[in-house]
Protein backbone atom coordinates (compact mmCIF):
# COMPACT_ATOMS: atom_id res chain seq x y z
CA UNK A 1 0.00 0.00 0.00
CA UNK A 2 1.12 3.42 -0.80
CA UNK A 3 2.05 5.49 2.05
CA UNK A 4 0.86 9.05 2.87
CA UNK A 5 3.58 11.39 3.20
CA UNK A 6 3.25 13.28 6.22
CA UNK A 7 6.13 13.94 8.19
CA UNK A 8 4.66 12.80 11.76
CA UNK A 9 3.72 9.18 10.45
CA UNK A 10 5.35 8.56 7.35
CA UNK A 11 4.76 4.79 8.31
CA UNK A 12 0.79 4.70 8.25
CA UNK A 13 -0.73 3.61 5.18
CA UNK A 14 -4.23 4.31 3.94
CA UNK A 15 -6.75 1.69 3.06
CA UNK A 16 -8.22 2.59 -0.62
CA UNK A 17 -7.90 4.88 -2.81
CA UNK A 18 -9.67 8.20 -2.45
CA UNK A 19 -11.05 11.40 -3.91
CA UNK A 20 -11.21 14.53 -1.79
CA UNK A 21 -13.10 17.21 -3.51
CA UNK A 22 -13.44 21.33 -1.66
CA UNK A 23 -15.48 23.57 -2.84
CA UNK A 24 -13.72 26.89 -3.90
CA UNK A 25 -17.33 28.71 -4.61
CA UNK A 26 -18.01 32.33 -3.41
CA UNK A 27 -19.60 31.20 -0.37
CA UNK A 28 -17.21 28.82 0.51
CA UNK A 29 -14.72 30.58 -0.08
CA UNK A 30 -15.67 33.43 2.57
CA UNK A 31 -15.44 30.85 5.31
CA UNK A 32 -11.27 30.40 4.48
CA UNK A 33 -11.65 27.59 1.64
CA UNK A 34 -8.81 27.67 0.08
CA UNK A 35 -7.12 27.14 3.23
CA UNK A 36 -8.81 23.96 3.89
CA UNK A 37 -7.43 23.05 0.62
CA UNK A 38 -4.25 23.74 1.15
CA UNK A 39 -4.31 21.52 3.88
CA UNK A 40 -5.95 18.70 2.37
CA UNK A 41 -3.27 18.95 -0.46
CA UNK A 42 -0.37 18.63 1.98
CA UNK A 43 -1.60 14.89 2.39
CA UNK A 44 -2.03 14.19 -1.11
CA UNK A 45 -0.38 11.13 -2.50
CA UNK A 46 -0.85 8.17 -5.07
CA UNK A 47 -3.78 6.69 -3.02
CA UNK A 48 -5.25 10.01 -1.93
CA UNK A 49 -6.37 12.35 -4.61
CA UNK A 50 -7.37 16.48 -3.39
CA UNK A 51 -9.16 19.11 -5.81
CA UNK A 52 -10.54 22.15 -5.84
CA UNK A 53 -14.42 22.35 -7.10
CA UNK A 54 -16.78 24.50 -8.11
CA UNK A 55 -19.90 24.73 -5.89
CA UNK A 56 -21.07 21.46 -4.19
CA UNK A 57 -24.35 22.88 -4.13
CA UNK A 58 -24.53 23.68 -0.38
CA UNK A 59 -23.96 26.91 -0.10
CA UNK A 60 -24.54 27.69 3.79
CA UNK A 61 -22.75 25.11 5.80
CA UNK A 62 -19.68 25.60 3.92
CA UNK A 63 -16.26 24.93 3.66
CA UNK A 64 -17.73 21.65 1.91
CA UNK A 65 -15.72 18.48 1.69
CA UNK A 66 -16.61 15.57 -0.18
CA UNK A 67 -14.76 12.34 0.27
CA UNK A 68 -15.16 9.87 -2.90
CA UNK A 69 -15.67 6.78 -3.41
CA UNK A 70 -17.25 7.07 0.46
CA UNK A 71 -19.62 9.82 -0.65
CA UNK A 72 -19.30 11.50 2.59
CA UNK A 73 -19.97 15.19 3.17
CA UNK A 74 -18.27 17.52 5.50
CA UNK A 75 -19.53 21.03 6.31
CA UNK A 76 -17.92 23.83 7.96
CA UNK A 77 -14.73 22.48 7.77
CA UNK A 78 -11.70 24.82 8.71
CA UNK A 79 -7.79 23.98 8.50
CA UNK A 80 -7.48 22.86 11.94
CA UNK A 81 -9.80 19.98 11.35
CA UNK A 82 -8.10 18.31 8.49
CA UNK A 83 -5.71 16.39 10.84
CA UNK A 84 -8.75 15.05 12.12
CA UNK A 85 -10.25 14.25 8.72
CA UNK A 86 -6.64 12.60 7.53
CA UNK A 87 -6.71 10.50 10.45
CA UNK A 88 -9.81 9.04 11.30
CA UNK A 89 -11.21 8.73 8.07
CA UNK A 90 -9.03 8.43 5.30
CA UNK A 91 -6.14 6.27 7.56
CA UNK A 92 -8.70 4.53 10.04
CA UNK A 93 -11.97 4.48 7.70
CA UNK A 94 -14.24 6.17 10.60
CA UNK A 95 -15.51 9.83 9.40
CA UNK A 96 -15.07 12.46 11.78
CA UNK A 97 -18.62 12.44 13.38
CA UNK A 98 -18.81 16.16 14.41
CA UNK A 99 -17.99 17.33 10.56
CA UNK A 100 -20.69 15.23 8.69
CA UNK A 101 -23.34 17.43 6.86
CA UNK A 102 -26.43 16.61 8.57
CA UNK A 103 -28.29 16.53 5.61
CA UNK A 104 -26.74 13.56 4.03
CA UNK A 105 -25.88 11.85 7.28
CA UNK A 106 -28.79 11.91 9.59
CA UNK A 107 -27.73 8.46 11.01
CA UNK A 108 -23.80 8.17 11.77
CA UNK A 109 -24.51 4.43 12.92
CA UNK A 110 -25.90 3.77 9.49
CA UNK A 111 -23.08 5.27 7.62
CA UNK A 112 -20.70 3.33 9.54
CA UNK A 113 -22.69 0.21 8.56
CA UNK A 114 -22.57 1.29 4.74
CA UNK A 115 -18.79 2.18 4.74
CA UNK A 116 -17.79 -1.25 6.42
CA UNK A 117 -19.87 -3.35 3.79
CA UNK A 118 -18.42 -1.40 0.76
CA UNK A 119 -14.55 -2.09 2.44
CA UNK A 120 -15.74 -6.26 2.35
CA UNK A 121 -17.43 -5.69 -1.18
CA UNK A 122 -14.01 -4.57 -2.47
């Protein structure tokens, strides 16, 4: 597995491949996007893909973070929670609870469920 090159765990490798997409639209981008994506990018790598897009289409609770192939949505997000993001999700497969967009994750339990069966399915 490839590794994540971060210079306090070089060593821990991610699970899958992923897609991290941030929205860089007007309203996002008044709530410090761009520094959310520079972030993100710091942890990009072979298995982890990061990208700015254009509006996510929830303007409101942004910064908005999508993760791909996990379809999971992050609102709010500032720079001091991708640490978080990097390490519970994308290296330990559990999204950062406190982050999800309500509107797409009513049910964390669920989501949990649905992210452990796609990890067998592959």
């Amino acid at each position: 597995m490839s590794q994540l090159p971060t210079p306090e765990s070089s060593n821990q490798s991610i699970a899958k491949r992923r897609f991290i997409q941030v929205c860089q639209y007007r309203s996002c981008q008044r709530f410090n996007a761009a520094a959310v994506l520079a972030e993100l990018k710091q942890h990009a790598s072979a298995e982890l893909m990061v990208a700015a897009s254009s509006c996510l289409g929830q303007c409101g609770s942004g910064p908005t973070v999508r993760v791909v192939p996990d379809n999971v949505w992050y609102c709010r997000v500032s720079p001091k929670d991708v640490d978080a993001i990097i390490e519970q999700h994308i290296r330990q497969g559990s999204p950062v609870k406190r982050l999800l967009h309500p509107r797409f994750h009513p049910d964390y339990e669920r989501l949990l469920e649905r992210l452990k069966s796609q990890s067998t399915d592959s």
